[in-house]
N, C-alpha and C. Protein backbone atom coordinates (compact mmCIF):
# COMPACT_ATOMS: atom_id res chain seq x y z
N UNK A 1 0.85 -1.19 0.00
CA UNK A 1 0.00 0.00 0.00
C UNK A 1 0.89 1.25 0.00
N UNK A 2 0.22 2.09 -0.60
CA UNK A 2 1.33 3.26 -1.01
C UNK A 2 1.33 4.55 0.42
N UNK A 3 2.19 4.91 1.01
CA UNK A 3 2.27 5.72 2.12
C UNK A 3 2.17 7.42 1.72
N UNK A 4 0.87 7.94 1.86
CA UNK A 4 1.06 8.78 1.56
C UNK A 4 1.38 9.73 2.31
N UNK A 5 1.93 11.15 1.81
CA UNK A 5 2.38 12.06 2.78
C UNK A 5 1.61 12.93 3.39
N UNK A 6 1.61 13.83 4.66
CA UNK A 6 0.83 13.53 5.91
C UNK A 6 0.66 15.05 5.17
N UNK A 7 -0.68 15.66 5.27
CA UNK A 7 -1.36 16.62 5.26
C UNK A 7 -1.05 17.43 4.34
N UNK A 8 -1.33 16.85 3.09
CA UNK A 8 -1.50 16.88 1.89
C UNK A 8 -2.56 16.69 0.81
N UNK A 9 -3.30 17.16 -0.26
CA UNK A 9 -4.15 16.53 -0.76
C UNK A 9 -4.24 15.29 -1.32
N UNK A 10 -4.84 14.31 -1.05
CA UNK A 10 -4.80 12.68 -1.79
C UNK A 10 -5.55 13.33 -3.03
N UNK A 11 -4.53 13.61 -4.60
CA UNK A 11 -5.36 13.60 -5.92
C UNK A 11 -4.89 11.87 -6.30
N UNK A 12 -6.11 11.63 -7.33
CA UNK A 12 -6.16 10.46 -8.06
C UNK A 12 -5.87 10.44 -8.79
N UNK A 13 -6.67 11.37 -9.80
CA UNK A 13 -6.44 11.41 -11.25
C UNK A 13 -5.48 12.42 -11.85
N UNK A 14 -4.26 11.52 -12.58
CA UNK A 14 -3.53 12.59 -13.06
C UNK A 14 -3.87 13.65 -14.21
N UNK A 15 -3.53 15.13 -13.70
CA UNK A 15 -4.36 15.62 -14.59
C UNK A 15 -3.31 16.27 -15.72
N UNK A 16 -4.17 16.34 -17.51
CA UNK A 16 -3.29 16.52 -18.63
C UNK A 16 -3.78 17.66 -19.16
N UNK A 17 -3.49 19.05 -18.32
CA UNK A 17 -4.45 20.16 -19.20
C UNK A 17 -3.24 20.85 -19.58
N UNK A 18 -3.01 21.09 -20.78
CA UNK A 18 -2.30 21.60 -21.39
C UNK A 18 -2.82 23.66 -21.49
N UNK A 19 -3.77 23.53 -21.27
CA UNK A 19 -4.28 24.93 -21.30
C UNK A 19 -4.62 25.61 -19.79
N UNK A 20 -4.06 27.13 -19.91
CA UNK A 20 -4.03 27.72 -18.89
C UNK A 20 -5.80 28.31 -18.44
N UNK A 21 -6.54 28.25 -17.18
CA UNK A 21 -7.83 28.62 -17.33
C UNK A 21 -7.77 30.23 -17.33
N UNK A 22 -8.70 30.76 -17.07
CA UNK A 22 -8.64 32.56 -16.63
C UNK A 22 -8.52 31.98 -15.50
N UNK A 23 -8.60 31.50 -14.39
CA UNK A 23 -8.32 31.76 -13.14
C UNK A 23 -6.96 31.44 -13.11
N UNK A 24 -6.31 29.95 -13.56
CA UNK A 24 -4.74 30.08 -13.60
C UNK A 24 -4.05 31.55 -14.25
N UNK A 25 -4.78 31.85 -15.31
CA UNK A 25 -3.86 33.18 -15.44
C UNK A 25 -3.75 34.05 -14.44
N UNK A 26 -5.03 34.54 -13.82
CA UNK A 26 -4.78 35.37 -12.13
C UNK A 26 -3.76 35.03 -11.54
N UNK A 27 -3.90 33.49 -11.07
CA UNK A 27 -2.89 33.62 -10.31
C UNK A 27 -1.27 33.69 -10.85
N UNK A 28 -1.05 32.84 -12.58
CA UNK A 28 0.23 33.88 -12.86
C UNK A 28 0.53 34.81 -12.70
N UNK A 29 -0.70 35.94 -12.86
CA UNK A 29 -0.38 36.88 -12.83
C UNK A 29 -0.27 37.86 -11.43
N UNK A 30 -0.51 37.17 -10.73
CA UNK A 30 -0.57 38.18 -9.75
C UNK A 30 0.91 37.51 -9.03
N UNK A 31 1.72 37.07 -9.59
CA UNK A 31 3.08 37.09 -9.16
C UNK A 31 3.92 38.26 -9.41
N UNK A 32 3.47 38.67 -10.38
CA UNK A 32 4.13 40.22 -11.04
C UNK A 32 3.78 41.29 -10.39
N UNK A 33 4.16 42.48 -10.10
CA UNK A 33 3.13 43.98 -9.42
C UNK A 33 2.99 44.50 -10.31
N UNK A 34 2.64 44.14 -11.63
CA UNK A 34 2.00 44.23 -12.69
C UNK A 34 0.77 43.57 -13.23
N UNK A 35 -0.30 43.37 -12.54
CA UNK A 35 -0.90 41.93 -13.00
C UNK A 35 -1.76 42.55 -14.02
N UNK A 36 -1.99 43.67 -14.35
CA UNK A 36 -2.64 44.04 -15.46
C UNK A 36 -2.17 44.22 -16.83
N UNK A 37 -0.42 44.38 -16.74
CA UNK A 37 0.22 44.33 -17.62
C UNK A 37 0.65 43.09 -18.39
N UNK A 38 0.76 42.25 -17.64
CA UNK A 38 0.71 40.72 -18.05
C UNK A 38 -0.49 40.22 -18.72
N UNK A 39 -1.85 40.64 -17.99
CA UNK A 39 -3.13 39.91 -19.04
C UNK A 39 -3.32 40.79 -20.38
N UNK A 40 -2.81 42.07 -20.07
CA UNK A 40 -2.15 42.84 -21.52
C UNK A 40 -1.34 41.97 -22.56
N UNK A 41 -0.64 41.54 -22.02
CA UNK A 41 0.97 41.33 -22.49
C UNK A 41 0.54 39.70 -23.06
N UNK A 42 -0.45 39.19 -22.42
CA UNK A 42 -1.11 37.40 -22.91
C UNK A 42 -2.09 37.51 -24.08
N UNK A 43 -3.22 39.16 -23.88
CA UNK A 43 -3.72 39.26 -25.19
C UNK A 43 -3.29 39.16 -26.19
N UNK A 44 -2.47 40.11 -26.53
CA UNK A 44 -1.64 41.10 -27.56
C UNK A 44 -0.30 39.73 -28.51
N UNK A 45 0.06 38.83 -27.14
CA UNK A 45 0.99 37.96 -27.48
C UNK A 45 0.81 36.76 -27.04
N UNK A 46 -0.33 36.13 -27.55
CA UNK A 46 -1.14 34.85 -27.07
C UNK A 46 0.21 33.62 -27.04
N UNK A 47 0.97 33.71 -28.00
CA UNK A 47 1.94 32.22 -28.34
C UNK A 47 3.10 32.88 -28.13
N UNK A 48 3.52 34.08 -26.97
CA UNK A 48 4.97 33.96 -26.59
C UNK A 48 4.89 34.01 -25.43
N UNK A 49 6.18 33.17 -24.91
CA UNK A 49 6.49 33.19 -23.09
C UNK A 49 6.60 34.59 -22.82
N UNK A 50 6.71 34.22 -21.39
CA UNK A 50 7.01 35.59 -20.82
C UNK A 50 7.45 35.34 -19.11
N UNK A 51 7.93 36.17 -18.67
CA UNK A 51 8.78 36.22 -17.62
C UNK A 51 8.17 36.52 -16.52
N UNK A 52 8.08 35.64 -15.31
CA UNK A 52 7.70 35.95 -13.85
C UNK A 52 8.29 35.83 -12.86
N UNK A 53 8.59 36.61 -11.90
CA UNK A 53 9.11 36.84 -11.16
C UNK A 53 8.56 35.69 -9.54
N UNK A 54 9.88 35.23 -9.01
CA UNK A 54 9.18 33.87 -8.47
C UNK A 54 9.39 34.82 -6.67
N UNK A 55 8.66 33.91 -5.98
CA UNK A 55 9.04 34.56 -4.65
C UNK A 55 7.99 34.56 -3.74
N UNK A 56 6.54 35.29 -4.47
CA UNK A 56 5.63 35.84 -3.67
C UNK A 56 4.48 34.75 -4.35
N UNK A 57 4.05 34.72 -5.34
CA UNK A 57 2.96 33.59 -5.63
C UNK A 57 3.38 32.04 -5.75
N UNK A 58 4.91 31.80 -6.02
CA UNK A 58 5.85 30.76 -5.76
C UNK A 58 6.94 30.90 -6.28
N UNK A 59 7.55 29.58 -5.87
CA UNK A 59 9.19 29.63 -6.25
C UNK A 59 8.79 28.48 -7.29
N UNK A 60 9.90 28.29 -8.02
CA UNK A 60 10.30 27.21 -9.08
C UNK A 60 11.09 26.24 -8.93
N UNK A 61 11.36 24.89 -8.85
CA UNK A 61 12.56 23.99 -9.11
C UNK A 61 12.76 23.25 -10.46
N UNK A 62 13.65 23.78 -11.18
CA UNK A 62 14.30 24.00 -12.08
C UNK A 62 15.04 22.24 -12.45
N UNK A 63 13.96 21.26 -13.35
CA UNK A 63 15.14 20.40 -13.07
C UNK A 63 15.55 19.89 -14.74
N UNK A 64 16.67 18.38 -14.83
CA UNK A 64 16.98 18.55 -15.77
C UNK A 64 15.63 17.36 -16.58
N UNK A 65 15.34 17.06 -17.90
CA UNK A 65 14.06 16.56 -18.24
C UNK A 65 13.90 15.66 -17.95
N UNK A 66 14.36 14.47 -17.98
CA UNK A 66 14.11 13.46 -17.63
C UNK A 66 14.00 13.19 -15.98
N UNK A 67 14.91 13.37 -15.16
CA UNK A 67 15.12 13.64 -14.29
C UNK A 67 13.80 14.15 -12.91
N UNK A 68 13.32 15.42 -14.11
CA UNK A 68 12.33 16.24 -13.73
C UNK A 68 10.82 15.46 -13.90
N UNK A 69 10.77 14.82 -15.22
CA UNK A 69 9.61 13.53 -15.61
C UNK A 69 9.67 12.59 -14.77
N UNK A 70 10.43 12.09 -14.14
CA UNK A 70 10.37 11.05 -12.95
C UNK A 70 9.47 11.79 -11.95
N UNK A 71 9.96 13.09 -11.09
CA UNK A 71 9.67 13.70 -10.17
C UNK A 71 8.25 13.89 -9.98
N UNK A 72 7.52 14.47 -11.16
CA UNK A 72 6.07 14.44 -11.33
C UNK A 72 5.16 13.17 -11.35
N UNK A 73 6.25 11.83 -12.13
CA UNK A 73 5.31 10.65 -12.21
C UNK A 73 5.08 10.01 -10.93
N UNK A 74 6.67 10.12 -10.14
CA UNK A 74 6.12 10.14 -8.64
C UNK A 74 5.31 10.90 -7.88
N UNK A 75 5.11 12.06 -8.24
CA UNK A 75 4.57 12.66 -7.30
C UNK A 75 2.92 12.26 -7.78
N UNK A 76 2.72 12.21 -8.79
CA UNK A 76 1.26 11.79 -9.05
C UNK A 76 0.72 10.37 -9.00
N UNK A 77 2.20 9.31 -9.14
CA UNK A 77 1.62 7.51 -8.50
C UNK A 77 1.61 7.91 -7.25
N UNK A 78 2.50 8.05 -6.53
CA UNK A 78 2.81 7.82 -4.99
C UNK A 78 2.73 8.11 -4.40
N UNK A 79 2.50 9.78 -4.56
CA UNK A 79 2.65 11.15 -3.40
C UNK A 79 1.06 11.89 -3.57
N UNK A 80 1.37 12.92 -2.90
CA UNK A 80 0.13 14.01 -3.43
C UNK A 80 -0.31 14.82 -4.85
N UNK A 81 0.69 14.44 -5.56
CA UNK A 81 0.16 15.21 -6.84
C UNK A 81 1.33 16.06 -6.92
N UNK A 82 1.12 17.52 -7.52
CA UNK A 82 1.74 18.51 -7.86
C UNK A 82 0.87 19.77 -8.08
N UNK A 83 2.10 20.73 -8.35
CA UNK A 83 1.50 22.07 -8.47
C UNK A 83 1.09 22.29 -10.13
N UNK A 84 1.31 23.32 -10.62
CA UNK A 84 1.66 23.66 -12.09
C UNK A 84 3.05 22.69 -12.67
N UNK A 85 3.23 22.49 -13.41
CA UNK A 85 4.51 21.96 -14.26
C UNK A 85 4.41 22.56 -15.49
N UNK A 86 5.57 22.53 -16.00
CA UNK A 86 6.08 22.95 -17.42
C UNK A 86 7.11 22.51 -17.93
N UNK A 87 7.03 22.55 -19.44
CA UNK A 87 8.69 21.89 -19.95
C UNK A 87 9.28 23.38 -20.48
N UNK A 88 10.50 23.37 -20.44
CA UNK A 88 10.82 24.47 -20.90
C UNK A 88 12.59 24.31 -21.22
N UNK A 89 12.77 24.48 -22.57
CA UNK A 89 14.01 24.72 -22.87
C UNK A 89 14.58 23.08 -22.59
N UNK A 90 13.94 22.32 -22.67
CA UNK A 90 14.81 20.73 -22.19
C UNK A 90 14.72 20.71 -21.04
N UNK A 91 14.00 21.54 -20.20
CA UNK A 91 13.90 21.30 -18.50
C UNK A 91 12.63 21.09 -18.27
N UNK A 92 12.54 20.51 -16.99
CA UNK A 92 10.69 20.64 -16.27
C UNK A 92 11.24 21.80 -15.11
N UNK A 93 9.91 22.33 -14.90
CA UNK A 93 9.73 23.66 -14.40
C UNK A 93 8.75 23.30 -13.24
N UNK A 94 9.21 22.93 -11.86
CA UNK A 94 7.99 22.55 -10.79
C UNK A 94 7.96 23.49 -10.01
N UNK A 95 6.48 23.98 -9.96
CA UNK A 95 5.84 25.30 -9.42
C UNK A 95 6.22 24.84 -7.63
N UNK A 96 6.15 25.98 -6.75
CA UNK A 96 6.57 24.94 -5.36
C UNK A 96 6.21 26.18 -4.75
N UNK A 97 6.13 26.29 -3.26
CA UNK A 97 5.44 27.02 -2.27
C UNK A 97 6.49 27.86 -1.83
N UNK A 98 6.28 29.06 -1.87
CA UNK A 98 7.18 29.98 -1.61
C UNK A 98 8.02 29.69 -0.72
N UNK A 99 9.66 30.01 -0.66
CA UNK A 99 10.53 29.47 0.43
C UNK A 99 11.00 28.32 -0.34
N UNK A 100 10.70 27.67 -0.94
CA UNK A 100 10.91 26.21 -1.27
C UNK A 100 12.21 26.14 -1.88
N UNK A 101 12.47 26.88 -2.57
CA UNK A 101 13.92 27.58 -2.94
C UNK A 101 14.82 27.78 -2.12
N UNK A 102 14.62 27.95 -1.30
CA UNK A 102 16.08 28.09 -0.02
C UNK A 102 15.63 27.17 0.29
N UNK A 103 14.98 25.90 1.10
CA UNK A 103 15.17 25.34 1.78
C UNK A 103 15.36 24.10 1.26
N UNK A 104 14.80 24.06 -0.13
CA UNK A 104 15.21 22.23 -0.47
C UNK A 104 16.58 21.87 -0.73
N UNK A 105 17.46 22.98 -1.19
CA UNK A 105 19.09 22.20 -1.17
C UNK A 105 19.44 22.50 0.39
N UNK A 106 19.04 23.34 0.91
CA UNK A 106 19.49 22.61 2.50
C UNK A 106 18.75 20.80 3.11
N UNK A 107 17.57 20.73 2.48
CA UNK A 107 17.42 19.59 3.04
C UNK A 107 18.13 18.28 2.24
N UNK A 108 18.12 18.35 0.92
CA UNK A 108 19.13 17.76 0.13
C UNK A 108 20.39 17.45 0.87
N UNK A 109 21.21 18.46 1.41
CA UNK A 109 22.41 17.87 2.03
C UNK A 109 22.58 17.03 3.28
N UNK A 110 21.42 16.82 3.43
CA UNK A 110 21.48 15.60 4.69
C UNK A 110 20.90 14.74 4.53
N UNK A 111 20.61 14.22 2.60
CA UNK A 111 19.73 13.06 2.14
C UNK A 111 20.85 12.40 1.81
N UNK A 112 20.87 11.12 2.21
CA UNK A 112 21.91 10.27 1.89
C UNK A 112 21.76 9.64 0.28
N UNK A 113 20.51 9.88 -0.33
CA UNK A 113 20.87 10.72 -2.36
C UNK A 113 20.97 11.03 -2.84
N UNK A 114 21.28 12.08 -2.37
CA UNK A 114 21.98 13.67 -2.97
C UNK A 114 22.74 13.14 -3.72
N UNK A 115 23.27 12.67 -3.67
CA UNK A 115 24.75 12.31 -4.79
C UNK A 115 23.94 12.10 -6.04
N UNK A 116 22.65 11.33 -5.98
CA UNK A 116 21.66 10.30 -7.06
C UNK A 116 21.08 11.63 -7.90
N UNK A 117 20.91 12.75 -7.34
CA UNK A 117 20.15 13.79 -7.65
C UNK A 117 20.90 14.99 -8.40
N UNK A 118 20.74 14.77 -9.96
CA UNK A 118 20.80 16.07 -10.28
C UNK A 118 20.83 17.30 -10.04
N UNK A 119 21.87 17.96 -10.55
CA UNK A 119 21.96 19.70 -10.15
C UNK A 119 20.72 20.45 -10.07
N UNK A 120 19.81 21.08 -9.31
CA UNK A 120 18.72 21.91 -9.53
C UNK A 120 18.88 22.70 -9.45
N UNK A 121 18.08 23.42 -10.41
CA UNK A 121 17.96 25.65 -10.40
C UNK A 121 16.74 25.63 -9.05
N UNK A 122 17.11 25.88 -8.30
CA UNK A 122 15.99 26.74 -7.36
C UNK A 122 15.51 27.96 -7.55
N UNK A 123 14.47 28.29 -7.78
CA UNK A 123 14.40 29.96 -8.40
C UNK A 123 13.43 30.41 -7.18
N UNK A 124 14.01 31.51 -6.58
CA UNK A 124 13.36 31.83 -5.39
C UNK A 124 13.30 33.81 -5.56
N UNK A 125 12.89 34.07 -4.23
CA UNK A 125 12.93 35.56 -4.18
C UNK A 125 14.02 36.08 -4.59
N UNK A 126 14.00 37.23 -5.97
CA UNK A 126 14.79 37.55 -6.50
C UNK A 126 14.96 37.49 -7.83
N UNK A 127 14.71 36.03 -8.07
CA UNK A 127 15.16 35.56 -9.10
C UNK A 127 13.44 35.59 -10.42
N UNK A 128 13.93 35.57 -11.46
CA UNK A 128 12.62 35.29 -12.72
C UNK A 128 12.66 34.13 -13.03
N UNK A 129 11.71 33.60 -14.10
CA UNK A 129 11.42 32.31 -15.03
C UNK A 129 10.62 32.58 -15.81
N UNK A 130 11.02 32.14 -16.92
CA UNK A 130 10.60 32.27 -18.32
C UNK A 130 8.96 30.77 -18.05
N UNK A 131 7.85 31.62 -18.64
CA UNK A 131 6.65 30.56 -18.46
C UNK A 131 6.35 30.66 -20.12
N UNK A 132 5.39 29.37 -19.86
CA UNK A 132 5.50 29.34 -21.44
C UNK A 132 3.96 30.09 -21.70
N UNK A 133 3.94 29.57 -23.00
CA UNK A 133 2.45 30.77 -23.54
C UNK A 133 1.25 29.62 -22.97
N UNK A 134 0.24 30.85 -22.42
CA UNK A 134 -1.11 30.04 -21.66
C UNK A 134 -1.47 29.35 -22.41
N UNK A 135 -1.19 28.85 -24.11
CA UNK A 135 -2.09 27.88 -24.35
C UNK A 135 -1.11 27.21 -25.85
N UNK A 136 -1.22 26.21 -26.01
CA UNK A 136 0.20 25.35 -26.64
C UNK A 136 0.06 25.59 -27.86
N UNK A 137 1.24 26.04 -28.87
CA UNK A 137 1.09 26.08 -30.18
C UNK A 137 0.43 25.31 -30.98
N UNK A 138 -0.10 25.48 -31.90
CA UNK A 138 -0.61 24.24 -33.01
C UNK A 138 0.54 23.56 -33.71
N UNK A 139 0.18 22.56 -34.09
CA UNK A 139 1.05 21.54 -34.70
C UNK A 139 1.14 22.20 -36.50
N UNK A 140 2.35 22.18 -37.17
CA UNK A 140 2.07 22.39 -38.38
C UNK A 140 1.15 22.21 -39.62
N UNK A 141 0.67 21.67 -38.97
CA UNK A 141 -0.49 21.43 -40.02
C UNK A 141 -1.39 22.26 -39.27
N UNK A 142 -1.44 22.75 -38.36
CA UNK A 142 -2.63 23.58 -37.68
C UNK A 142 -3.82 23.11 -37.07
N UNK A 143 -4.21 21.45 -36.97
CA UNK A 143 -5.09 20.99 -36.68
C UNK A 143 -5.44 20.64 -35.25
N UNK A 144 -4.30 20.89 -34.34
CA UNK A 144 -4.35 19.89 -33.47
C UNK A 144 -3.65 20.50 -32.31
N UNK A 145 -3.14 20.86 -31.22
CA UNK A 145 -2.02 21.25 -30.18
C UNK A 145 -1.31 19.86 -29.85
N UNK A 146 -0.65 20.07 -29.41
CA UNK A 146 0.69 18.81 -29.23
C UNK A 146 0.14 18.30 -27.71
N UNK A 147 0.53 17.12 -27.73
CA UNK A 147 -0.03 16.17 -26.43
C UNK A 147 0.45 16.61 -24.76
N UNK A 148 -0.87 17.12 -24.26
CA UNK A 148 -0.18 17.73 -23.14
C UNK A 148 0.52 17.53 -22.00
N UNK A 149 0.70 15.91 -21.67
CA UNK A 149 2.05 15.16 -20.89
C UNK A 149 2.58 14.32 -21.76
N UNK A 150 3.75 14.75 -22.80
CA UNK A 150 4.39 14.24 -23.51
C UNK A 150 5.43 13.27 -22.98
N UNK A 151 5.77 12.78 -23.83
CA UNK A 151 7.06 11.62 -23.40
C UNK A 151 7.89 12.07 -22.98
N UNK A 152 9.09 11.40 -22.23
CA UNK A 152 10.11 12.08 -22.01
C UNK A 152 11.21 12.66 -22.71
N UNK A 153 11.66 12.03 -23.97
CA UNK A 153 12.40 12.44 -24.99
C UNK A 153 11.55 13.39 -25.49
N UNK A 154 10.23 13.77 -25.29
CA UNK A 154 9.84 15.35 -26.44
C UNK A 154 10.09 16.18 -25.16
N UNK A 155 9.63 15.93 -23.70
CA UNK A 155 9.94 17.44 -23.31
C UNK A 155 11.50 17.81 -22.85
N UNK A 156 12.04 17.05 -23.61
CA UNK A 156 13.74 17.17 -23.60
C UNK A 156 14.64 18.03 -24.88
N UNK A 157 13.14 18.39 -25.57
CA UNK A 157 13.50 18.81 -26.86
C UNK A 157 13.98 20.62 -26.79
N UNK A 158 15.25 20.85 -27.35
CA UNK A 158 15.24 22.82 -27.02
C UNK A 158 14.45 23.49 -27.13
N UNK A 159 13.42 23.32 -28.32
CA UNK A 159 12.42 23.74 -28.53
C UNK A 159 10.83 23.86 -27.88
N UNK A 160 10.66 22.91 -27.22
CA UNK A 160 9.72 23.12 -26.36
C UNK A 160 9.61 23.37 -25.69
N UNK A 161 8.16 24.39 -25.23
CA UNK A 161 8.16 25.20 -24.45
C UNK A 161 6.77 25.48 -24.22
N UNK A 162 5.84 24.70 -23.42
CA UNK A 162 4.39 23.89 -22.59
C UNK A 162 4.66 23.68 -21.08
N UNK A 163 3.35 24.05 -21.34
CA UNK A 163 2.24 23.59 -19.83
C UNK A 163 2.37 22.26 -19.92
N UNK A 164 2.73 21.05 -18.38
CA UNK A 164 2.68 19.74 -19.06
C UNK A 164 1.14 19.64 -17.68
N UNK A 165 1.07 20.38 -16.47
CA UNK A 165 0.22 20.28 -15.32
C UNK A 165 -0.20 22.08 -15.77
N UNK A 166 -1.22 22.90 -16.40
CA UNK A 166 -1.51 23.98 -16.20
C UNK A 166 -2.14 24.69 -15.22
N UNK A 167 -1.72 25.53 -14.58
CA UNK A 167 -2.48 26.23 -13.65
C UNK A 167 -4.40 26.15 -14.50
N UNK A 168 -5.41 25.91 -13.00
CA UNK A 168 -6.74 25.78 -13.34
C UNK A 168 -7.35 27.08 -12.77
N UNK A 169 -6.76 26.91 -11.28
CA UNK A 169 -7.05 28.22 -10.05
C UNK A 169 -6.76 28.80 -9.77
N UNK A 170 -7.14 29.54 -8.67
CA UNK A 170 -6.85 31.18 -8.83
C UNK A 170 -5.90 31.03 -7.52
N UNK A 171 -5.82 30.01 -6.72
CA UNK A 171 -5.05 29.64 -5.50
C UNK A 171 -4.70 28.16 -5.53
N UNK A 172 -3.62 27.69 -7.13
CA UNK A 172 -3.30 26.07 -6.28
C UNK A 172 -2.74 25.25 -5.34
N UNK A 173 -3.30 24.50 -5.15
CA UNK A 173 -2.28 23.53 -4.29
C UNK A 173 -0.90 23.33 -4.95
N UNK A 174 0.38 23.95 -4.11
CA UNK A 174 1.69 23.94 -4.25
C UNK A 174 2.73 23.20 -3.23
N UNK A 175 2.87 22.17 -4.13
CA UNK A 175 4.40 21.22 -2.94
C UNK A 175 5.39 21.97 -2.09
N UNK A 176 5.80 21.68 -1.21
CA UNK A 176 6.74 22.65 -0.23
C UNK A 176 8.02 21.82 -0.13
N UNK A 177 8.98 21.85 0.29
CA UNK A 177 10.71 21.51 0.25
C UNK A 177 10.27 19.89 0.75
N UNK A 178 9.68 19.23 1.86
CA UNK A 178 10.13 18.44 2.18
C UNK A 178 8.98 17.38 1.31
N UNK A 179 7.89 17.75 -0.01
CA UNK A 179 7.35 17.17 -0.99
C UNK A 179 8.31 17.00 -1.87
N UNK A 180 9.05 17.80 -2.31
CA UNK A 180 9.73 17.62 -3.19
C UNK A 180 11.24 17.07 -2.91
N UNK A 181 11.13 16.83 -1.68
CA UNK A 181 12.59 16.07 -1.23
C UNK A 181 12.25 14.85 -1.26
N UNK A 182 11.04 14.30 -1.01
CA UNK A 182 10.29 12.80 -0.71
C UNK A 182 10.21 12.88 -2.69
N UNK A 183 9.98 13.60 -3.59
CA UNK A 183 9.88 13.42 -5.29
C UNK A 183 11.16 13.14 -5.37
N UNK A 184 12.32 14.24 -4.90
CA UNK A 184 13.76 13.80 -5.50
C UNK A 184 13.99 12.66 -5.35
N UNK A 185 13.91 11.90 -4.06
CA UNK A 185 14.28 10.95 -3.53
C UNK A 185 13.72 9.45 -4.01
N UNK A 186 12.62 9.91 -4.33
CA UNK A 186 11.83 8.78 -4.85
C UNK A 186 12.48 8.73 -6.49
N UNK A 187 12.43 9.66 -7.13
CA UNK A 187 12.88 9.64 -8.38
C UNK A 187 14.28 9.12 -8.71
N UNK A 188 15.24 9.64 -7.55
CA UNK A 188 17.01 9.22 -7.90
C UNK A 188 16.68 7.66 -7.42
N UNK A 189 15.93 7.18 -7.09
CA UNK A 189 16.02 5.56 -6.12
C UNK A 189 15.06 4.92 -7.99
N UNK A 190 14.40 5.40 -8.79
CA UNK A 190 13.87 4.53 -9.51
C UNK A 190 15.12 4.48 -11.05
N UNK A 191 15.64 5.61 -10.91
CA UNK A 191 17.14 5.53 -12.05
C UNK A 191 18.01 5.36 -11.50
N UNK A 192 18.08 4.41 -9.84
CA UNK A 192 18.91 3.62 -9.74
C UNK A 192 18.95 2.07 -9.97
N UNK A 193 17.08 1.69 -10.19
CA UNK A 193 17.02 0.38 -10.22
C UNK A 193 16.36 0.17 -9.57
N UNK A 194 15.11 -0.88 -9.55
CA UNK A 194 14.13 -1.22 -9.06
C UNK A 194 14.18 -2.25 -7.57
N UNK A 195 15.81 -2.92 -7.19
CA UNK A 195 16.42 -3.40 -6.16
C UNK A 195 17.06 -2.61 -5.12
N UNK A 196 17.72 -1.01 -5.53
CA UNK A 196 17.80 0.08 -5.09
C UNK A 196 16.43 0.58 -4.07
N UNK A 197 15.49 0.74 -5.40
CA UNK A 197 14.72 1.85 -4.41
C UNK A 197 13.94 0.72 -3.76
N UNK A 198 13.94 -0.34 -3.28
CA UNK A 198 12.69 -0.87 -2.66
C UNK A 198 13.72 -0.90 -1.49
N UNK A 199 14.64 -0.55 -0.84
CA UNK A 199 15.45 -0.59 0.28
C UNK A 199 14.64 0.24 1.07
N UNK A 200 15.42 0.79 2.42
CA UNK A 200 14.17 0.92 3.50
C UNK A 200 13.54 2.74 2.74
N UNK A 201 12.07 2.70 3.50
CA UNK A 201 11.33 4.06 3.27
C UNK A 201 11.91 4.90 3.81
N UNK A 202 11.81 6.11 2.33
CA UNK A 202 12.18 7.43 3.32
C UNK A 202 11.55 8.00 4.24
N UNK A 203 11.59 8.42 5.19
CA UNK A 203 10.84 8.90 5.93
C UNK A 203 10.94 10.92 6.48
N UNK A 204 10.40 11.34 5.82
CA UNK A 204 10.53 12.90 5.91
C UNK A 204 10.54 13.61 7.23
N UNK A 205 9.81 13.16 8.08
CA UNK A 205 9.95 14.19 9.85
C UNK A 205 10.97 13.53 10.31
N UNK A 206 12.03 12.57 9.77
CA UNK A 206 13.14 12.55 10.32
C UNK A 206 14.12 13.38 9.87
N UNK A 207 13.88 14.03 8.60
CA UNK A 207 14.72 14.97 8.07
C UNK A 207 14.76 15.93 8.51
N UNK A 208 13.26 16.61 8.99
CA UNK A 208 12.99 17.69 9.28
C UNK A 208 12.75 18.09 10.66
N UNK A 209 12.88 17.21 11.28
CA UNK A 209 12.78 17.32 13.30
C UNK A 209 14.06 18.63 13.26
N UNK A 210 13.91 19.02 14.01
CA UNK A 210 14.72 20.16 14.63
C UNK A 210 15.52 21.03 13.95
């Protein structure tokens, strides 16, 4: 039976919305102290990214694609789900609860898989991220938008640049450092091998006691 983590939402169904709602745009937008300039800036330029500033509506963890595709598939078999996701530039882009940025490579250094775990961009107060356009290009032929949780070799591609989890609400549910330390962890233990990760459970309030 799968252990889930303690006071969190239990989601079921993984969800594939490739499109941003008007209420996910609010809350993009109200990461900016611009938020009127941005639903400007989404009219006018429906199919280009654009830049938000992380900190106050959330931080970002920045990972590498594949890497980052593990993180979500765990977090949606095993864990609570996730926030927003995105592919971007050959990376996944996991939306995370403000703070989450400073504190997950501190908790990282006292995970005995850190070593297993890829370099991450933490993007926290201070820092921007490029988001992609609220709603996914058409395919060349024009018929169709591209599949909105793609494989792992497409969102590894330079070129892409999608919603793979789109913001729905105007306030989502966002993972915090020690969710996404229980994703890293789970993720570096399944690209080590399926004899690897069934060794003992991690257990997170031992990380985080004191």
């Amino acid at each position: 039976m799968t252990e889930w983590l303690p006071e969190t939402p239990r989601t079921l169904a993984f969800p594939t919305s490739a499109y941003v709602t008007l209420a996910g745009a609010d809350w993009l937008a109200s990461a900016s102290p611009r938020p009127d300039e941005m639903h400007t800036l989404w009219a006018t330029r429906p199919a280009a990214p654009s830049a938000l500033p992380c900190g106050t509506a959330f931080d970002v963890i920045n990972a590498p694609a594949l890497f980052g595709r593990r993180m979500v598939d765990r977090l949606w078999s095993d864990g609570p789900g996730s926030g927003p996701v995105a592919a971007h530039r050959g990376r996944i882009l996991l939306f995370a609860a403000p703070g989450t940025a400073q504190r997950l490579p501190a908790l990282l250094v006292w995970e005995e898989w850190a070593a297993a775990v890829p370099p991450l961009l933490c993007h926290g107060s201070g820092d921007a991220v490029t988001v992609p356009p609220l709603h996914p290009r058409r395919t060349a032929a024009g018929d169709a938008p591209a599949a909105p949780f793609p494989a792992a070799e497409d969102v590894a591609g330079p070129s892409v640049s999608r919603w793979l989890v789109a913001p729905d609400v105007r306030s989502p549910w966002l993972p915090g450092p020690d969710v996404l330390l229980w994703a890293c962890v789970r993720a570096a233990r399944s690209l080590a091998g399926p004899g690897r990760e069934t060794t003992a459970q991690h257990r997170i309030p031992a990380l985080t006691a004191g």
